[in-house]
N, C-alpha and C. Protein backbone atom coordinates (compact mmCIF):
# COMPACT_ATOMS: atom_id res chain seq x y z
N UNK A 1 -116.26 -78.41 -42.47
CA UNK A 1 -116.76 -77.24 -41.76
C UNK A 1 -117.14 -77.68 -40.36
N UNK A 2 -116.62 -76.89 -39.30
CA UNK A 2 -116.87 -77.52 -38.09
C UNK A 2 -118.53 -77.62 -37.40
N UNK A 3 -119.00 -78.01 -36.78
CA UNK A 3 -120.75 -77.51 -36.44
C UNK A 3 -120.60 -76.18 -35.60
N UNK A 4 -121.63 -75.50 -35.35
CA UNK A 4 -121.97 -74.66 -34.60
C UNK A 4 -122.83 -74.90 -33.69
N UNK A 5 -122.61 -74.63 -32.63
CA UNK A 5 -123.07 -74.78 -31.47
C UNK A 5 -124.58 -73.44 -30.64
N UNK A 6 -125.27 -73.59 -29.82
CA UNK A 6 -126.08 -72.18 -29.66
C UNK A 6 -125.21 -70.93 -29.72
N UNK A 7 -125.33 -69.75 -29.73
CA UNK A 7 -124.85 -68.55 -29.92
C UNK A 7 -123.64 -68.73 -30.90
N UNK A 8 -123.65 -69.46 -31.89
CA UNK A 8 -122.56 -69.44 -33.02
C UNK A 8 -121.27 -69.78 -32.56
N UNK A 9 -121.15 -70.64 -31.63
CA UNK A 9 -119.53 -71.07 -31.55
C UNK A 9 -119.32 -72.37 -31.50
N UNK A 10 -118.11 -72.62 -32.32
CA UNK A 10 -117.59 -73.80 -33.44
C UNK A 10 -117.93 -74.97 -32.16
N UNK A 11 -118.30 -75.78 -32.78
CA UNK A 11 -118.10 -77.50 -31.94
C UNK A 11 -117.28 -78.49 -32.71
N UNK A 12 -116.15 -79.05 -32.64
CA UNK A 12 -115.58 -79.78 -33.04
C UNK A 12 -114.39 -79.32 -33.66
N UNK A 13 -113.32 -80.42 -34.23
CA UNK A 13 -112.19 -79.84 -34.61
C UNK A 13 -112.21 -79.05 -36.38
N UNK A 14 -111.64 -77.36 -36.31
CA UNK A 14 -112.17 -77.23 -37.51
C UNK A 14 -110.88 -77.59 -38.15
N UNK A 15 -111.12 -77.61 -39.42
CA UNK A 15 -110.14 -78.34 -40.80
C UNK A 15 -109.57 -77.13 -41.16
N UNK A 16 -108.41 -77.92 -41.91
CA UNK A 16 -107.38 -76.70 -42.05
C UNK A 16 -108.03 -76.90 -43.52
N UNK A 17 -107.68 -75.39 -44.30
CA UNK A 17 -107.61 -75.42 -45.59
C UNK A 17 -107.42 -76.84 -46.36
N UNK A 18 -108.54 -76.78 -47.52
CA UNK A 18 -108.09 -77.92 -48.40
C UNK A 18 -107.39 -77.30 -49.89
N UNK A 19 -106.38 -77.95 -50.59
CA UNK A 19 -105.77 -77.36 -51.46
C UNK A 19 -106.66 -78.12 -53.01
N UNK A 20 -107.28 -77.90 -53.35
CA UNK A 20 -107.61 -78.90 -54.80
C UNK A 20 -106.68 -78.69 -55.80
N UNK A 21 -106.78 -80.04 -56.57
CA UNK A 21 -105.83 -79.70 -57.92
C UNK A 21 -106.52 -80.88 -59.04
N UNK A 22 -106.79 -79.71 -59.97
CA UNK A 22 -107.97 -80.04 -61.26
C UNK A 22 -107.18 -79.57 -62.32
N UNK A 23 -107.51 -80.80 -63.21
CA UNK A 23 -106.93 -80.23 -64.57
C UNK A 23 -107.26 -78.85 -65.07
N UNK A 24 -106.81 -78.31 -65.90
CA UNK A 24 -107.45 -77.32 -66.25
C UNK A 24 -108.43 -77.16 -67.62
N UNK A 25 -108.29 -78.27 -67.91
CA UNK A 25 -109.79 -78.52 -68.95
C UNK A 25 -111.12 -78.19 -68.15
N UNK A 26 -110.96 -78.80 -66.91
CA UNK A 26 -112.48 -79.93 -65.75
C UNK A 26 -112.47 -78.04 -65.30
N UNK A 27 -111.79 -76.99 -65.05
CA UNK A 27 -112.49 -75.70 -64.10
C UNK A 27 -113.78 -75.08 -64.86
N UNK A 28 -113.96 -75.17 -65.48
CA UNK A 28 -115.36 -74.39 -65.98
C UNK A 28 -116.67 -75.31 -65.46
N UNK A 29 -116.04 -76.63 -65.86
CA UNK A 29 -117.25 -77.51 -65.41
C UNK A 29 -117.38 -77.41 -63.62
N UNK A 30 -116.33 -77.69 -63.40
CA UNK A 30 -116.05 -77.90 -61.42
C UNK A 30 -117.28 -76.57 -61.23
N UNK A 31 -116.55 -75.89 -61.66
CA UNK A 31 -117.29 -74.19 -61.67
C UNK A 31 -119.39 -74.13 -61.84
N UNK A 32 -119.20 -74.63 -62.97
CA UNK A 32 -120.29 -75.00 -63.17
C UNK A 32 -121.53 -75.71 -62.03
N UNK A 33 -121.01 -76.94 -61.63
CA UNK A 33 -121.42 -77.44 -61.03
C UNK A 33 -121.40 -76.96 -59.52
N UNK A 34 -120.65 -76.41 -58.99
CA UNK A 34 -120.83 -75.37 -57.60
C UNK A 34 -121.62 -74.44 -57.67
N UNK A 35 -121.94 -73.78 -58.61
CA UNK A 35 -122.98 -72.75 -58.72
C UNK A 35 -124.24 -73.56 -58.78
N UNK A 36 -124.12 -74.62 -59.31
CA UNK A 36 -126.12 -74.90 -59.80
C UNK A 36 -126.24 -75.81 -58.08
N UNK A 37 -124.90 -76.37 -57.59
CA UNK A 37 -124.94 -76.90 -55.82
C UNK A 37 -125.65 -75.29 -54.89
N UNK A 38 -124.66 -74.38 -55.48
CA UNK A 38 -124.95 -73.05 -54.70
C UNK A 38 -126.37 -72.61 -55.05
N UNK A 39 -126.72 -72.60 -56.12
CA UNK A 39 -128.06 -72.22 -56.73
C UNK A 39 -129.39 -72.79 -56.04
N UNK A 40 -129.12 -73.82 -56.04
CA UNK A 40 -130.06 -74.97 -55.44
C UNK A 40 -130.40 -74.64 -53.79
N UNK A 41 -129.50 -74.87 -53.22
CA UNK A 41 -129.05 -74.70 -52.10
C UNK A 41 -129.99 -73.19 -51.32
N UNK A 42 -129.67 -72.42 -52.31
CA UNK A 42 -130.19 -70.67 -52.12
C UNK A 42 -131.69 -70.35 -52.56
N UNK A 43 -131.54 -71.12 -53.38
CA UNK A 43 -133.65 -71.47 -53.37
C UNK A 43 -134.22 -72.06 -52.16
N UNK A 44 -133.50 -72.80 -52.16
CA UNK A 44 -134.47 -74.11 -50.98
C UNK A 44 -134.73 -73.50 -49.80
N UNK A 45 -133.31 -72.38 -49.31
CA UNK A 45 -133.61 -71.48 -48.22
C UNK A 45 -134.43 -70.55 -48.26
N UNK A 46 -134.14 -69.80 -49.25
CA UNK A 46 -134.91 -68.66 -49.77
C UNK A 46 -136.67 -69.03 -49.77
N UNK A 47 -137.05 -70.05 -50.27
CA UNK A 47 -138.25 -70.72 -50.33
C UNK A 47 -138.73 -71.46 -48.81
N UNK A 48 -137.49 -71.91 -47.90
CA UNK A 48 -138.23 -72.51 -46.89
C UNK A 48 -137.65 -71.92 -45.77
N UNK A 49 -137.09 -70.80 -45.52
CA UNK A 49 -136.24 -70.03 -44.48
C UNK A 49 -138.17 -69.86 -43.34
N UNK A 50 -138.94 -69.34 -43.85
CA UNK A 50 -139.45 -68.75 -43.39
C UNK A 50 -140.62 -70.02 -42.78
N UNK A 51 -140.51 -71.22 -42.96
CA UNK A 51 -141.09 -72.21 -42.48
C UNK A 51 -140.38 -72.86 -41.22
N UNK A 52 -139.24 -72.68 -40.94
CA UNK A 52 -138.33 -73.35 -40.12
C UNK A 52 -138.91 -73.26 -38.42
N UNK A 53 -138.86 -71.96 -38.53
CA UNK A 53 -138.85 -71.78 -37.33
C UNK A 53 -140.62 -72.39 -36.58
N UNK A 54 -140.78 -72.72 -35.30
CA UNK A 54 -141.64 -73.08 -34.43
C UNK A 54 -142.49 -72.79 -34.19
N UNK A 55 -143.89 -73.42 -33.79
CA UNK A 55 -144.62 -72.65 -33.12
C UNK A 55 -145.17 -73.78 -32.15
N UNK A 56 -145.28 -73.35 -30.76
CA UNK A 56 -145.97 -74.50 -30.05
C UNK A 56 -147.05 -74.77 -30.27
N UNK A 57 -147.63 -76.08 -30.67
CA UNK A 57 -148.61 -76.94 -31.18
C UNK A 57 -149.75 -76.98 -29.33
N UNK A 58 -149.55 -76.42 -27.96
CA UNK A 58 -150.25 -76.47 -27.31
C UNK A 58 -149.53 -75.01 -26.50
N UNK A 59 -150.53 -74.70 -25.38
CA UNK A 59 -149.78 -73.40 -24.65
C UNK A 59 -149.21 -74.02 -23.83
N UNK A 60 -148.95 -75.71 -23.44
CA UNK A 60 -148.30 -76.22 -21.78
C UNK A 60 -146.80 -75.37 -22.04
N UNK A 61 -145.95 -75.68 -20.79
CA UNK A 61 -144.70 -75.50 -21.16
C UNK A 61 -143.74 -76.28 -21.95
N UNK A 62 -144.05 -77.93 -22.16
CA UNK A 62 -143.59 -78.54 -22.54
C UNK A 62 -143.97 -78.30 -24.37
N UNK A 63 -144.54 -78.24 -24.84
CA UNK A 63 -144.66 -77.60 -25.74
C UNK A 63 -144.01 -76.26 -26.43
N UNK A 64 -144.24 -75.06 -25.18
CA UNK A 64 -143.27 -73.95 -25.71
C UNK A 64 -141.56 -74.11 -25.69
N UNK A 65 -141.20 -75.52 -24.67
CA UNK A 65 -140.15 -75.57 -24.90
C UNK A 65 -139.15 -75.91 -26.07
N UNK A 66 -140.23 -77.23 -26.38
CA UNK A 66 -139.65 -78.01 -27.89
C UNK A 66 -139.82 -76.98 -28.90
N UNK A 67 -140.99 -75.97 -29.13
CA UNK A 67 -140.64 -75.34 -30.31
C UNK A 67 -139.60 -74.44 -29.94
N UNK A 68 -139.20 -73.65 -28.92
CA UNK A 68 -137.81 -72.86 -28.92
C UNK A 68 -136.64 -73.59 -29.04
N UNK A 69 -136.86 -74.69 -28.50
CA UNK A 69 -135.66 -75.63 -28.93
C UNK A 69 -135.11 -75.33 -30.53
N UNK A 70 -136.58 -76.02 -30.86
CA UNK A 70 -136.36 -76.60 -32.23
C UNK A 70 -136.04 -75.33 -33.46
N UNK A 71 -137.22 -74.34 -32.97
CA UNK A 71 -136.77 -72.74 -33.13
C UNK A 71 -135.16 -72.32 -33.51
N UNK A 72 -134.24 -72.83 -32.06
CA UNK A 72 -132.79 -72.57 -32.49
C UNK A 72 -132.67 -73.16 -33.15
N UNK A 73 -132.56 -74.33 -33.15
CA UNK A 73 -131.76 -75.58 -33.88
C UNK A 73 -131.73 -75.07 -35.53
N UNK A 74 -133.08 -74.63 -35.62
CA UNK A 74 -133.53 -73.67 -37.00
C UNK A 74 -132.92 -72.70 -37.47
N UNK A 75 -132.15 -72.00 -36.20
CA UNK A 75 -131.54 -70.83 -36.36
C UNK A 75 -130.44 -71.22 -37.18
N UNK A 76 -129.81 -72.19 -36.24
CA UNK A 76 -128.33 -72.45 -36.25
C UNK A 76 -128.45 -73.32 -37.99
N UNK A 77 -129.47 -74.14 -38.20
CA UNK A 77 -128.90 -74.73 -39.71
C UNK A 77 -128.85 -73.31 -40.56
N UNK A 78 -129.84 -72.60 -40.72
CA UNK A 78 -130.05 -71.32 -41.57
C UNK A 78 -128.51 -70.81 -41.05
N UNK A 79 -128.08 -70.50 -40.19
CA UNK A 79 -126.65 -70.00 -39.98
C UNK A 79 -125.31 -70.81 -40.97
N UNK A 80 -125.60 -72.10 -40.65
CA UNK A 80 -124.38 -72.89 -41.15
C UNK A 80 -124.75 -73.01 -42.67
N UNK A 81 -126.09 -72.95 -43.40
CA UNK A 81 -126.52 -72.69 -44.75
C UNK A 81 -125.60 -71.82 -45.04
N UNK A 82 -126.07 -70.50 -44.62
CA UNK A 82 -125.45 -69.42 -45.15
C UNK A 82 -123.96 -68.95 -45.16
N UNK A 83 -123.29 -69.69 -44.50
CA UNK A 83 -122.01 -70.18 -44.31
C UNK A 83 -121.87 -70.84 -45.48
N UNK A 84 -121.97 -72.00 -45.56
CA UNK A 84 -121.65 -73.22 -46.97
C UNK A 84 -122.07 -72.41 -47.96
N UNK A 85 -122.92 -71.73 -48.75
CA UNK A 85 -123.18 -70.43 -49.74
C UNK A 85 -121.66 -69.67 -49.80
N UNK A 86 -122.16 -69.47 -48.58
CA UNK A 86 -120.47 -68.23 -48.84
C UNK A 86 -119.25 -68.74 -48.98
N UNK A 87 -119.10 -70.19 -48.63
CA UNK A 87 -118.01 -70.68 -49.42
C UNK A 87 -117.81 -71.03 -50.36
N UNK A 88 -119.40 -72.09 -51.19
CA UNK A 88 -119.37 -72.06 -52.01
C UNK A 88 -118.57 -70.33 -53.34
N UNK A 89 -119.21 -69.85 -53.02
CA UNK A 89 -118.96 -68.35 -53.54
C UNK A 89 -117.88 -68.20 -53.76
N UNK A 90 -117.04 -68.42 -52.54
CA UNK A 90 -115.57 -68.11 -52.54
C UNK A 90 -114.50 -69.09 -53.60
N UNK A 91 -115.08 -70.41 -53.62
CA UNK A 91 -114.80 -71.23 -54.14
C UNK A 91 -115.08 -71.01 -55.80
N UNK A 92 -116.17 -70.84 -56.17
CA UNK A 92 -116.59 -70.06 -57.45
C UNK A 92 -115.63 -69.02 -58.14
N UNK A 93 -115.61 -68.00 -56.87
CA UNK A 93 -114.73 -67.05 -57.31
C UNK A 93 -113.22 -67.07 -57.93
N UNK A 94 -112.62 -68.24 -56.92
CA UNK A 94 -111.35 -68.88 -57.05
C UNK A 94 -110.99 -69.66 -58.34
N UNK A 95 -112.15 -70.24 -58.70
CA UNK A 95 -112.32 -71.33 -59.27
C UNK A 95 -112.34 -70.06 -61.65
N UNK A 96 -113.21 -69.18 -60.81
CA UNK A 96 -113.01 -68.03 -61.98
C UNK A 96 -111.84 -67.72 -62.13
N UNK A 97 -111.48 -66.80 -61.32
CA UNK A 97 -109.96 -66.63 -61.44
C UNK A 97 -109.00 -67.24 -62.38
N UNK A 98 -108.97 -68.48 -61.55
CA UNK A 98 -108.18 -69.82 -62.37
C UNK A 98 -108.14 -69.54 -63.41
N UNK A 99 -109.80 -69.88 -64.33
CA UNK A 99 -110.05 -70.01 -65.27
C UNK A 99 -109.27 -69.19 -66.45
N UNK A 100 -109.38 -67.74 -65.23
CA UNK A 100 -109.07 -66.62 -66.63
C UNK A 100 -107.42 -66.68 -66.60
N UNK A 101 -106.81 -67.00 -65.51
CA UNK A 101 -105.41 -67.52 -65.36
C UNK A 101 -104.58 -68.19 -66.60
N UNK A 102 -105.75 -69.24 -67.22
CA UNK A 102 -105.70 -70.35 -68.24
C UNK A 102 -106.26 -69.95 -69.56
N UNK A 103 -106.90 -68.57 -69.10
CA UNK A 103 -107.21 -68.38 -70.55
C UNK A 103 -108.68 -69.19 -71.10
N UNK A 104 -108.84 -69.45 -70.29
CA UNK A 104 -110.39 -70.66 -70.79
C UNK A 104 -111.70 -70.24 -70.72
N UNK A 105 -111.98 -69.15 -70.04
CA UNK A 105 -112.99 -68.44 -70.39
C UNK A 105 -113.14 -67.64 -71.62
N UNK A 106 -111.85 -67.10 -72.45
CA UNK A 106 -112.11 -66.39 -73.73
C UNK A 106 -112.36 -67.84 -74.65
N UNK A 107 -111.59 -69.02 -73.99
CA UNK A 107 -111.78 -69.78 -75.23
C UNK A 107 -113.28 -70.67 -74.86
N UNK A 108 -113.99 -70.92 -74.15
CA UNK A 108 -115.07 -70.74 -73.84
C UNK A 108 -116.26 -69.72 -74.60
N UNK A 109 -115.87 -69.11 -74.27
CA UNK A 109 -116.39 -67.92 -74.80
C UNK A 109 -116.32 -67.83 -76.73
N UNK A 110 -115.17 -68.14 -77.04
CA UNK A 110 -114.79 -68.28 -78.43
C UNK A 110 -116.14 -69.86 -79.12
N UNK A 111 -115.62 -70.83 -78.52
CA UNK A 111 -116.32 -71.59 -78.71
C UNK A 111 -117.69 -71.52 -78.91
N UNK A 112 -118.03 -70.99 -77.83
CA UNK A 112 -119.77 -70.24 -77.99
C UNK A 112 -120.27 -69.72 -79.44
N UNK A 113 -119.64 -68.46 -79.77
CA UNK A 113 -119.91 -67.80 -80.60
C UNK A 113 -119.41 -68.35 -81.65
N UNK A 114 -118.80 -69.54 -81.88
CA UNK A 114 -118.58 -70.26 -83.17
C UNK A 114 -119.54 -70.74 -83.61
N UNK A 115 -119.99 -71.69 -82.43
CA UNK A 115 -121.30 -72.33 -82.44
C UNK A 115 -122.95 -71.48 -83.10
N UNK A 116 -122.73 -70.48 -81.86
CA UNK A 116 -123.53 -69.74 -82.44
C UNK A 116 -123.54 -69.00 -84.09
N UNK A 117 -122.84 -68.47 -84.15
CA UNK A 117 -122.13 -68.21 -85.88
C UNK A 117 -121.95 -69.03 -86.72
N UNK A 118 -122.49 -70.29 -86.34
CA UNK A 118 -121.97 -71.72 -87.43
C UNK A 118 -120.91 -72.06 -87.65
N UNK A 119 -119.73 -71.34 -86.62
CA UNK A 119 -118.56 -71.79 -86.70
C UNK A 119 -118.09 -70.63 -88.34
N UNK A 120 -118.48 -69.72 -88.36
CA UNK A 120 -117.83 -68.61 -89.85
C UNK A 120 -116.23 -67.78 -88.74
């Protein structure tokens, strides 16, 4: 993912599409594990979004400067957060798809309720 720069525009060279290729046993788990990355990820903001931002620690100017600085800088990670979420997502989504492509969510799903049922 490329960085972002003040007012949201890309810095550096961005990457072309990556193609993955996973067995199709490993997608539920891959799956798995991007959501509890995404999960995680969406708390920590959700819980510390509202701490980020600045406040100058004196009234000089040198003071009000570093916290607006630091203020953006705040902006911009909460920006590129919410970016990596939404790919994650996309990736999730893709990653579902697949799944049902393969049929592995009914058998997923089958499995479950065996378990649960004692296997009758």
């Amino acid at each position: 993912m490329p960085f972002l720069k003040a007012g949201g525009e890309t810095a550096g060279p961005a990457t072309a599409p990556v193609t993955m290729q996973i067995e199709p046993d490993r997608i539920l788990a891959l799956k798995a594990k991007f959501e509890a990355v995404r999960d995680m990820v969406q708390q920590f903001l959700e819980q510390e979004e509202r701490n980020l931002p600045a406040h100058p620690v004196a009234q000089d100017d040198v003071s009000k400067d570093a916290a607006n600085l630091f203020s953006e800088n705040a902006s911009t990670a909460i920006t590129v957060t919410l970016a990596f979420i939404a790919e994650l997502n996309r990736n999730i989504e893709q990653l579902e798809s697949t799944a049902k492509t393969y049929n592995l969510v009914e058998d997923a799903n089958t499995a479950t309720v065996g378990q649960v049922d004692g296997g009758k």
